[in-house]
N, C-alpha and C. Protein backbone atom coordinates (compact mmCIF):
# COMPACT_ATOMS: atom_id res chain seq x y z
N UNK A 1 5.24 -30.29 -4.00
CA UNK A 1 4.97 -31.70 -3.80
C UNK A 1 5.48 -32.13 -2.43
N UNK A 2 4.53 -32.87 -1.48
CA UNK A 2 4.77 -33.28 -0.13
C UNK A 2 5.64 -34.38 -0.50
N UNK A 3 7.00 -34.76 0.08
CA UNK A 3 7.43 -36.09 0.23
C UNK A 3 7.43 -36.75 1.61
N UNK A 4 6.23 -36.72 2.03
CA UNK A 4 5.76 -37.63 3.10
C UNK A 4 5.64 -39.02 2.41
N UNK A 5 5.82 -39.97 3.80
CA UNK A 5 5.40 -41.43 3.43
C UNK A 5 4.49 -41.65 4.28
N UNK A 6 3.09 -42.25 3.79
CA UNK A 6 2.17 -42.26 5.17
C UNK A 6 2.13 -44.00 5.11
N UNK A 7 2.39 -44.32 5.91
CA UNK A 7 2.07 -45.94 7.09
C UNK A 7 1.52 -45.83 7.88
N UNK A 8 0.27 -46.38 8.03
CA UNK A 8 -0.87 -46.48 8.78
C UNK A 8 -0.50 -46.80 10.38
N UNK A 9 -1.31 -46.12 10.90
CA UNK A 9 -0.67 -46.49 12.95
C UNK A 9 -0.84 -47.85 12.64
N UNK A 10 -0.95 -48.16 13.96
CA UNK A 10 -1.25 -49.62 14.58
C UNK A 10 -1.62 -49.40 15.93
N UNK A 11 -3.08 -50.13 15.95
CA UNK A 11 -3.52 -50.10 17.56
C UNK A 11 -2.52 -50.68 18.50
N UNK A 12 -2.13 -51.81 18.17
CA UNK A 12 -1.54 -52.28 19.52
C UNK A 12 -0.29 -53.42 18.81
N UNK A 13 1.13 -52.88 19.40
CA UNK A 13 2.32 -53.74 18.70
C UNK A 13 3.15 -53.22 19.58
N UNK A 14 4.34 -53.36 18.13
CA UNK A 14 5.53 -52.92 18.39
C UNK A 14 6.60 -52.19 17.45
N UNK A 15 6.94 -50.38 17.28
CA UNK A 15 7.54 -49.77 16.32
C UNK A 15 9.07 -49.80 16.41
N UNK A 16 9.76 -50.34 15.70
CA UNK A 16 11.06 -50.06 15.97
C UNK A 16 11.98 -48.77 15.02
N UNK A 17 12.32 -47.94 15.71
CA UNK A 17 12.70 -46.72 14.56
C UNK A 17 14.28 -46.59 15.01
N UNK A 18 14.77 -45.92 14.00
CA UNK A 18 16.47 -45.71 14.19
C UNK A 18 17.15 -46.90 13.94
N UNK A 19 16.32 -47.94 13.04
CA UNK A 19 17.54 -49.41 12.89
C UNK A 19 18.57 -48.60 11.69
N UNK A 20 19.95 -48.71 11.49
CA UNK A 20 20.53 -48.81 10.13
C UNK A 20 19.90 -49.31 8.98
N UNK A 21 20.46 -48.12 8.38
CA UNK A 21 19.54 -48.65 7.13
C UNK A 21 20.06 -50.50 6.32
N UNK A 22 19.56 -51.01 5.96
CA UNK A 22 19.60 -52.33 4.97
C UNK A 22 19.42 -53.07 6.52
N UNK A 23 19.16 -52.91 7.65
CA UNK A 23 19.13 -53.76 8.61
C UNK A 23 17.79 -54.63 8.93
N UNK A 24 16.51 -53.33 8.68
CA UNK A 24 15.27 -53.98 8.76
C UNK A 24 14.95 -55.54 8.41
N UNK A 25 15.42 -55.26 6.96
CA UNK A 25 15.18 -57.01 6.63
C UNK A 25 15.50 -58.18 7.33
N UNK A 26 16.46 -57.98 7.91
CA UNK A 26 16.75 -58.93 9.17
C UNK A 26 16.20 -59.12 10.19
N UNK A 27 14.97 -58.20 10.15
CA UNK A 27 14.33 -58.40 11.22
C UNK A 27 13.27 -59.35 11.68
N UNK A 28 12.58 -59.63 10.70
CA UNK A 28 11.28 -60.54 10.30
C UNK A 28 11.88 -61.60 11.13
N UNK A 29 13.16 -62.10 10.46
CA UNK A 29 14.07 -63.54 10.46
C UNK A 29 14.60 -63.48 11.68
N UNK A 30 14.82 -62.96 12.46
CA UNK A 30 15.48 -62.63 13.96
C UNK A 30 14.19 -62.56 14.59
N UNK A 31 13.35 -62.10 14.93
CA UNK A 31 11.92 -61.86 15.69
C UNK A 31 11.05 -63.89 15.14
N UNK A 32 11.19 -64.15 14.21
CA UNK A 32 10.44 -65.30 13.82
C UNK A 32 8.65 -65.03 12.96
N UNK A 33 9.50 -64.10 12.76
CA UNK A 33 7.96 -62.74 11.99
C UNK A 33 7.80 -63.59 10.44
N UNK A 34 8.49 -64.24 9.82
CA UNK A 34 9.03 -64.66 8.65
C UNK A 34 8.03 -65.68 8.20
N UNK A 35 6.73 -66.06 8.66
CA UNK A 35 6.30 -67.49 8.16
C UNK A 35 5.08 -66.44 7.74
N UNK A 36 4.81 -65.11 7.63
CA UNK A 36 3.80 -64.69 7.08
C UNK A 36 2.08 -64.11 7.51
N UNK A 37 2.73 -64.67 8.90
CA UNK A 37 1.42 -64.60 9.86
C UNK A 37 1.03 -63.39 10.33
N UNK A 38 1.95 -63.16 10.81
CA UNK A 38 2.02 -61.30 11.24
C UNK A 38 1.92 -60.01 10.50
N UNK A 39 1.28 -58.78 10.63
CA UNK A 39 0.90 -57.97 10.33
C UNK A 39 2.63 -57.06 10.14
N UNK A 40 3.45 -56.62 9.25
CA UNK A 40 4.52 -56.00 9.65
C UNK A 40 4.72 -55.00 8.35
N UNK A 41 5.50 -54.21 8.67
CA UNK A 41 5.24 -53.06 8.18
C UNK A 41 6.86 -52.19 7.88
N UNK A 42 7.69 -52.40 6.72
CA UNK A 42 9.11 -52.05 6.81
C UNK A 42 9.29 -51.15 5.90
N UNK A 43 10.18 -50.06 6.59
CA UNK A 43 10.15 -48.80 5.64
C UNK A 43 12.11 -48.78 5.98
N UNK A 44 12.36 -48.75 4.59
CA UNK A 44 13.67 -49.14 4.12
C UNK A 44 14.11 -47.30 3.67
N UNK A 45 14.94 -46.76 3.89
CA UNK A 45 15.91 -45.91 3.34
C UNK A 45 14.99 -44.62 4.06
N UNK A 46 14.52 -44.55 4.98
CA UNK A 46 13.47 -43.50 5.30
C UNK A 46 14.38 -41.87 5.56
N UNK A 47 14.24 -40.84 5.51
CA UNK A 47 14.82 -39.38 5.91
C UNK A 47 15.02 -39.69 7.31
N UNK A 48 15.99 -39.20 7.60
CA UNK A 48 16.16 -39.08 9.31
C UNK A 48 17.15 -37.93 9.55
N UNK A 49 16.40 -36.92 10.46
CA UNK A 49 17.19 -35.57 10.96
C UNK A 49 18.35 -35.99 11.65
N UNK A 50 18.28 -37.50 12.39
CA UNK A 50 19.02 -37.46 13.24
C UNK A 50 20.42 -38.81 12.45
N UNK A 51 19.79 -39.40 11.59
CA UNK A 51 20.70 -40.13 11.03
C UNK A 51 21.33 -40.23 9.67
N UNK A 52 20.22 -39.79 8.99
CA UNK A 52 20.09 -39.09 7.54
C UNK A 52 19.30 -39.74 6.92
N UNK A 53 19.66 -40.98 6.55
CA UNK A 53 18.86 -42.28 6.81
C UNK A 53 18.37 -43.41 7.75
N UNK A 54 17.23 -44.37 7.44
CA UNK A 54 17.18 -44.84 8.93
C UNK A 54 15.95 -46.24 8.25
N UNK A 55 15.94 -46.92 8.83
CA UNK A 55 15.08 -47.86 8.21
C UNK A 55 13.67 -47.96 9.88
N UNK A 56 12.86 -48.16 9.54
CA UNK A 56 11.45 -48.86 10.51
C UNK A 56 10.80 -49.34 10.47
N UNK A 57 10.45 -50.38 11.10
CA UNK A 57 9.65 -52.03 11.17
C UNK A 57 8.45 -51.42 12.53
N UNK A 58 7.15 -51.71 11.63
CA UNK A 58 5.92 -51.87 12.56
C UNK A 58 5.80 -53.39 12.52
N UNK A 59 5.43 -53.91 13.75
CA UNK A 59 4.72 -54.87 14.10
C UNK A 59 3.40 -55.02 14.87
N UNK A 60 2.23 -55.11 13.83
CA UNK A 60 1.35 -55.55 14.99
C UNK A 60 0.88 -56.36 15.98
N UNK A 61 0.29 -56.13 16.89
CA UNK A 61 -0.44 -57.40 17.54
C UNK A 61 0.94 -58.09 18.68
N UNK A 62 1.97 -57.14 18.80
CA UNK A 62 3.05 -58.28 18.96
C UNK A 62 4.03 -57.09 20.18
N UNK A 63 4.20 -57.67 21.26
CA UNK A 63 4.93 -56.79 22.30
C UNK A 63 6.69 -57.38 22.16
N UNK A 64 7.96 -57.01 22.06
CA UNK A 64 8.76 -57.45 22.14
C UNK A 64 9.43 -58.13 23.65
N UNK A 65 9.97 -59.16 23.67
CA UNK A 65 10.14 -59.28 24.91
C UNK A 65 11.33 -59.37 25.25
N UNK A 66 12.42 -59.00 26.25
CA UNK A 66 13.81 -58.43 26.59
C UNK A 66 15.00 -59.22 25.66
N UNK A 67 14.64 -60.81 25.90
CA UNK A 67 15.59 -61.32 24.77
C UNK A 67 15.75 -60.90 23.37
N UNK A 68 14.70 -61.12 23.01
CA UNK A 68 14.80 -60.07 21.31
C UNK A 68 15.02 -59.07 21.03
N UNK A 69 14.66 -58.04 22.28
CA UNK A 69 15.41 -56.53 22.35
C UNK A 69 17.17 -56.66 22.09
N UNK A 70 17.22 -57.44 23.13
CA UNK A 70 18.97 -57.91 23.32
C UNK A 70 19.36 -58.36 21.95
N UNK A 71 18.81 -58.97 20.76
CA UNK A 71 19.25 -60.02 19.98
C UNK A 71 18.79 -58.72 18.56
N UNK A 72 18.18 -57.64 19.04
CA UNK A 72 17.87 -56.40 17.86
C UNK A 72 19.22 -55.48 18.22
N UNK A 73 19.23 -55.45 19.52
CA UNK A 73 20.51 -54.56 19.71
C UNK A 73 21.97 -55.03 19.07
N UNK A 74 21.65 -56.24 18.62
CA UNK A 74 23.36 -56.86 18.11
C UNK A 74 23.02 -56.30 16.61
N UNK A 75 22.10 -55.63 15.98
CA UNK A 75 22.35 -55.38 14.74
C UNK A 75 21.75 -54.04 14.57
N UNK A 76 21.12 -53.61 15.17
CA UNK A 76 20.44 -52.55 15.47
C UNK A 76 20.61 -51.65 17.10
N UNK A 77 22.25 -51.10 17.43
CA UNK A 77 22.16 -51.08 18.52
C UNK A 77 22.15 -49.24 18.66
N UNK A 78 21.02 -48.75 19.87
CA UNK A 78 20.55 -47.74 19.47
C UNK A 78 19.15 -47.23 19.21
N UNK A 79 18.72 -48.31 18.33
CA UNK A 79 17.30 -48.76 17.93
C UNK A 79 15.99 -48.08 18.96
N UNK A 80 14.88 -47.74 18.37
CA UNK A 80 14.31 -47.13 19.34
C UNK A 80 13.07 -48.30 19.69
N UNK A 81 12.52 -48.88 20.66
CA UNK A 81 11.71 -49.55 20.42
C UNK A 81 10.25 -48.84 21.14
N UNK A 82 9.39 -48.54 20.42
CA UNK A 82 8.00 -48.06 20.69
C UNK A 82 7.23 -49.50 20.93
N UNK A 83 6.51 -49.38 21.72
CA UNK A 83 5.51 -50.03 22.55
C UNK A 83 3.69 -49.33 22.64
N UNK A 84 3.41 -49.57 21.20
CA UNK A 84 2.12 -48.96 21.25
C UNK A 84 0.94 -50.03 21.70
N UNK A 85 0.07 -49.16 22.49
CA UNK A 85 -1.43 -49.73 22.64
C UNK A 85 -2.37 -48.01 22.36
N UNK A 86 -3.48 -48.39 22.17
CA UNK A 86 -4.47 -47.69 21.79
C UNK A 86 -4.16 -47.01 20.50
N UNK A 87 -3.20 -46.74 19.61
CA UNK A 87 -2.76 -46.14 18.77
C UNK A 87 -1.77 -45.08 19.02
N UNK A 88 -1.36 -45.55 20.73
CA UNK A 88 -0.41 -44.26 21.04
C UNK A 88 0.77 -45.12 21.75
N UNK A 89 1.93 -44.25 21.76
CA UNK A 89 3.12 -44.97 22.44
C UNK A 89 3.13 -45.16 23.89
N UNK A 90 2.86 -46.25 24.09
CA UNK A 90 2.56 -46.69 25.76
C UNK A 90 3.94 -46.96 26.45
N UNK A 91 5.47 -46.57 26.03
CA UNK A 91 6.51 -47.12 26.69
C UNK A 91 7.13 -47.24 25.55
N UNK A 92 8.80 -46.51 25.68
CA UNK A 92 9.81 -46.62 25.00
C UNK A 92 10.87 -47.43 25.40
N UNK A 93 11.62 -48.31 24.86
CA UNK A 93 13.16 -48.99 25.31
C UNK A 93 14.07 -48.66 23.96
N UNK A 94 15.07 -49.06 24.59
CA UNK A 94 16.68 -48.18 23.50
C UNK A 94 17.12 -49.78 23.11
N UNK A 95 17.34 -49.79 22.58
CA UNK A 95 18.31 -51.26 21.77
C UNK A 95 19.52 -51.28 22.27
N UNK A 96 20.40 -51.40 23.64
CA UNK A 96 21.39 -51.18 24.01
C UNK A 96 22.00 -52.39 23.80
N UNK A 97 23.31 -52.42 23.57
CA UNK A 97 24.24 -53.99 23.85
C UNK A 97 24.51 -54.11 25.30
N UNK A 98 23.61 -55.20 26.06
CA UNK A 98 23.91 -55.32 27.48
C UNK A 98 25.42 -56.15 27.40
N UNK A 99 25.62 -56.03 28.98
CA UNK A 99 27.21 -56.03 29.15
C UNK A 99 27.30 -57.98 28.95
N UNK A 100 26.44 -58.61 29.14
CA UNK A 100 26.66 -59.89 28.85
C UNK A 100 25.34 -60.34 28.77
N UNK A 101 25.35 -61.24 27.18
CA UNK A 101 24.54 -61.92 26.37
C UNK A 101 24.20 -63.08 27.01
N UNK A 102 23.62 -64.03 27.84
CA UNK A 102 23.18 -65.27 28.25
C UNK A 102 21.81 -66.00 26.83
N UNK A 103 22.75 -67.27 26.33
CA UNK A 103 21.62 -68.44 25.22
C UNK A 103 21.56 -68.07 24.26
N UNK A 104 21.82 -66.98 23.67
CA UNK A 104 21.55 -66.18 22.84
C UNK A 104 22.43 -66.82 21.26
N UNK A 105 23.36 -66.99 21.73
CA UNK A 105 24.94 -66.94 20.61
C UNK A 105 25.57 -68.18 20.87
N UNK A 106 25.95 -68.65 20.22
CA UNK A 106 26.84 -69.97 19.95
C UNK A 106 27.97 -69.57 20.06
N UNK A 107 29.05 -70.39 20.63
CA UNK A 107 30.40 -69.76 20.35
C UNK A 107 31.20 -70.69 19.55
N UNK A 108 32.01 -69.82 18.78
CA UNK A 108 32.57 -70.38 17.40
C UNK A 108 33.72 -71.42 17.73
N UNK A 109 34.18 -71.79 19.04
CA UNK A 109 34.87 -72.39 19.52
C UNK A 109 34.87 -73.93 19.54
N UNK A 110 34.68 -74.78 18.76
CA UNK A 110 34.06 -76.31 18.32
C UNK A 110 34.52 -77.00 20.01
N UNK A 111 35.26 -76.31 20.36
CA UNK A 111 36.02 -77.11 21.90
C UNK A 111 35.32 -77.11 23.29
N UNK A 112 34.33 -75.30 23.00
CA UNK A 112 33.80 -74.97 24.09
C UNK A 112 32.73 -76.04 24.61
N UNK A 113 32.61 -76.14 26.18
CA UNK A 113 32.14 -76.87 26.54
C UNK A 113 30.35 -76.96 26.26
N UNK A 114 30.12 -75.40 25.60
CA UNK A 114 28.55 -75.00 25.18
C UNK A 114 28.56 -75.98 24.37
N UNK A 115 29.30 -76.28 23.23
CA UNK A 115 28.97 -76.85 22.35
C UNK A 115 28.62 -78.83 22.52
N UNK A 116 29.01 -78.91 23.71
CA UNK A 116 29.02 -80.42 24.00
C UNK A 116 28.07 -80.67 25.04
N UNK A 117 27.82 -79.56 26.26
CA UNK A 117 27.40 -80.24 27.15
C UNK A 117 25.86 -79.74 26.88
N UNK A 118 24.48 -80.24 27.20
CA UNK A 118 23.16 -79.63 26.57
C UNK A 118 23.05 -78.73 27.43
N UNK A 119 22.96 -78.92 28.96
CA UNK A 119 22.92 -77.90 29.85
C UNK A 119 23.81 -76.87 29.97
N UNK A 120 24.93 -77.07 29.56
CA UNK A 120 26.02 -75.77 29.26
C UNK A 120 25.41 -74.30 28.83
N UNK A 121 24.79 -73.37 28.88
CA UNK A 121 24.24 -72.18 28.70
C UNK A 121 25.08 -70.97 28.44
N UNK A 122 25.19 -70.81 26.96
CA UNK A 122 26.41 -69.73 27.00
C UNK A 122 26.37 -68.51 27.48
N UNK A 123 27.17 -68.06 27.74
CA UNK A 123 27.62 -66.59 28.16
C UNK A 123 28.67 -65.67 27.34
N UNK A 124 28.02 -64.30 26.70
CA UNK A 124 29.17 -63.90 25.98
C UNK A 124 28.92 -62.30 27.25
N UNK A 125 30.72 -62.31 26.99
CA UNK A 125 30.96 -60.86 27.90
C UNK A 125 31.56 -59.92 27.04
N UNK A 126 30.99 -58.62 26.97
CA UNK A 126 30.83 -57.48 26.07
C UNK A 126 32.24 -56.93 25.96
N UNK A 127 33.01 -57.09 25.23
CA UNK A 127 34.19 -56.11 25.19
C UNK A 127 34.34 -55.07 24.48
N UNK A 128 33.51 -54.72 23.36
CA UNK A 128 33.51 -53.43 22.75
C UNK A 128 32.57 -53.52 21.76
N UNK A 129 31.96 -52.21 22.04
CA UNK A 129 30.50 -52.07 21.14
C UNK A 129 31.10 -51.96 19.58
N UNK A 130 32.37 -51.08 19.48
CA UNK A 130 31.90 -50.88 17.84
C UNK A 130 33.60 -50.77 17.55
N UNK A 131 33.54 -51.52 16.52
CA UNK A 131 32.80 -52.93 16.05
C UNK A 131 32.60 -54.13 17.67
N UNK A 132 31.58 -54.26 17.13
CA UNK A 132 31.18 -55.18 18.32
C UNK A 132 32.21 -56.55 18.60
N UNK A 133 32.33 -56.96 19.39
CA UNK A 133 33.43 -57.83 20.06
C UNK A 133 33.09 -57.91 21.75
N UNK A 134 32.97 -59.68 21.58
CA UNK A 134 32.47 -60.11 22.46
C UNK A 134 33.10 -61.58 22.93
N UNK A 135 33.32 -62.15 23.79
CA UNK A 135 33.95 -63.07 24.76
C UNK A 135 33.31 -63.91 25.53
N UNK A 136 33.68 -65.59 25.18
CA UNK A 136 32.63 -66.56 25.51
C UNK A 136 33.17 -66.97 27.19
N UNK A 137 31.62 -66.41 27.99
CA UNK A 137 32.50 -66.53 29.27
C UNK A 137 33.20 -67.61 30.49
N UNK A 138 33.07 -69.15 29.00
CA UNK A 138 33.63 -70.48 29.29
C UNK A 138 34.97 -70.58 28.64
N UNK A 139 35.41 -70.17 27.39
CA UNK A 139 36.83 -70.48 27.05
C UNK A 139 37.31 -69.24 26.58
N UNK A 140 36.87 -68.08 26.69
CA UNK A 140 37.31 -66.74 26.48
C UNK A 140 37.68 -66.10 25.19
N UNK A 141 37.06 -67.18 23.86
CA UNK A 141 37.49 -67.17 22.86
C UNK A 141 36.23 -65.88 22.31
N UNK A 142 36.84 -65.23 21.32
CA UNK A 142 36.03 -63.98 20.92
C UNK A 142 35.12 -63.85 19.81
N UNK A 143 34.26 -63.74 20.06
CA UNK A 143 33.24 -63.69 18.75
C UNK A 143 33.12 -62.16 18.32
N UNK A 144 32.83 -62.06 16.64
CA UNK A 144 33.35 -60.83 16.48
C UNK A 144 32.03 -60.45 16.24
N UNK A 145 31.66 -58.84 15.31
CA UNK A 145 30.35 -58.44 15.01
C UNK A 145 29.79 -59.15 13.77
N UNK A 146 30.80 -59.59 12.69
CA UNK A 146 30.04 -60.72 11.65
C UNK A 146 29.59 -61.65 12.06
N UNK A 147 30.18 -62.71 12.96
CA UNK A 147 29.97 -64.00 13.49
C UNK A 147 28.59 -64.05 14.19
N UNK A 148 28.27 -62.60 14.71
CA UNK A 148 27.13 -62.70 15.81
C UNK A 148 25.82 -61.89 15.08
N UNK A 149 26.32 -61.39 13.57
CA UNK A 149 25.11 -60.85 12.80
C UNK A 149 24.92 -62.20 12.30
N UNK A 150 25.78 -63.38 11.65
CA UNK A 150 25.52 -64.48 11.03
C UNK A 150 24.40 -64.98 11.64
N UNK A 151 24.59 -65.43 13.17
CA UNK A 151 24.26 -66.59 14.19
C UNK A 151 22.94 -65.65 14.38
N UNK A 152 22.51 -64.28 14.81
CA UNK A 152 21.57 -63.71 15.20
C UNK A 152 20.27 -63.73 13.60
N UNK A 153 21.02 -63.86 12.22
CA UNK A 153 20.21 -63.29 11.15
C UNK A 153 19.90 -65.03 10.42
N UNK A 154 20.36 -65.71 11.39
CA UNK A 154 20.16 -67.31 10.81
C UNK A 154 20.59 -67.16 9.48
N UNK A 155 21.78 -66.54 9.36
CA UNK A 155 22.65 -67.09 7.79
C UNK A 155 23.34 -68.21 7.94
C-alpha cells in the first residue's frame, strides 16, 4: 500500500513547505486568506525526511509579498516559500527572522510612544531567534515569542 498524499499542483501561487507542524492553521488568519475567497490548500502532520513532520499551505492565484514573508517567519521561521507560475517553481525564499521588524508588531509597552503617536511606526530589533525575543526600538522594552505569535495570529 502507497502512503502518498496527492494535492493537486497549482498553476500559479504560492507553496509554503517546512512550516511546524500545528502552525499552518495560522496561516489563512495571518495572510488574510480567512474570508473564503481564495483557493488554499493545507496539509497538516505531513512525513518529512528532513523534519519528521512538517505541515504545507498551497495558495493559489496569490504571490507573497516581503511583509508577510517577514510576519510567516515569526511563526514559521525556516519555512520554505515556493513561488510557482506555469505549474513549476519560478523562485524560492526562506522564512528568515530579519534583524529588525518595521509596522508589523505592537509593542506591549502601554507607555511607548507607538502606542500614542499615529505616525509613530514601530520598530522591533531582533535579539534572539529561539525562543524568539525581540526589542521595541523606541523604549527598549521586549516582546517575547508568545506576545508576537498572539499579535501576528490576531488572538
Amino acid at each position: 500500500m502507497d502512503d502518498t498524499i496527492m494535492i493537486n499542483k497549482i498553476k500559479e501561487g504560492t507553496v509554503i513547505d517546512h512550516i511546524p507542524v500545528r502552525k499552518a492553521m495560522l496561516i489563512p488568519r495571518i495572510l488574510g486568506l480567512a474570508d473564503g475567497k481564495d483557493t488554499i490548500a493545507i496539509l497538516v502532520n505531513a512525513k518529512s525526511r528532513l523534519m519528521g513532520f512538517k505541515d504545507i499551505v498551497k495558495i493559489e492565484n496569490r504571490i507573497l509579498k516581503d511583509d508577510e514573508v517577514n510576519m510567516l517567519s515569526l511563526i514559521a521561521p525556516g519555512a520554505t516559500i515556493n513561488l510557482i507560475k506555469d505549474y513549476k517553481i519560478a523562485g524560492k525564499k526562506s522564512a528568515v527572522i530579519p534583524k529588525m521588524i518595521e509596522g508589523l508588531l505592537k509593542c506591549p509597552n502601554g507607555h511607548c510612544i507607538t502606542n500614542h503617536d499615529p505616525e509613530a511606526r514601530t520598530v522591533f530589533d531582533l535579539v534572539a531567534k529561539e525562543p524568539l525575543e525581540m526589542r521595541c526600538g523606541y523604549c527598549d522594552i521586549a516582546l517575547g515569542e508568545q506576545e508576537a505569535l498572539k499579535q501576528v495570529s490576531g488572538e
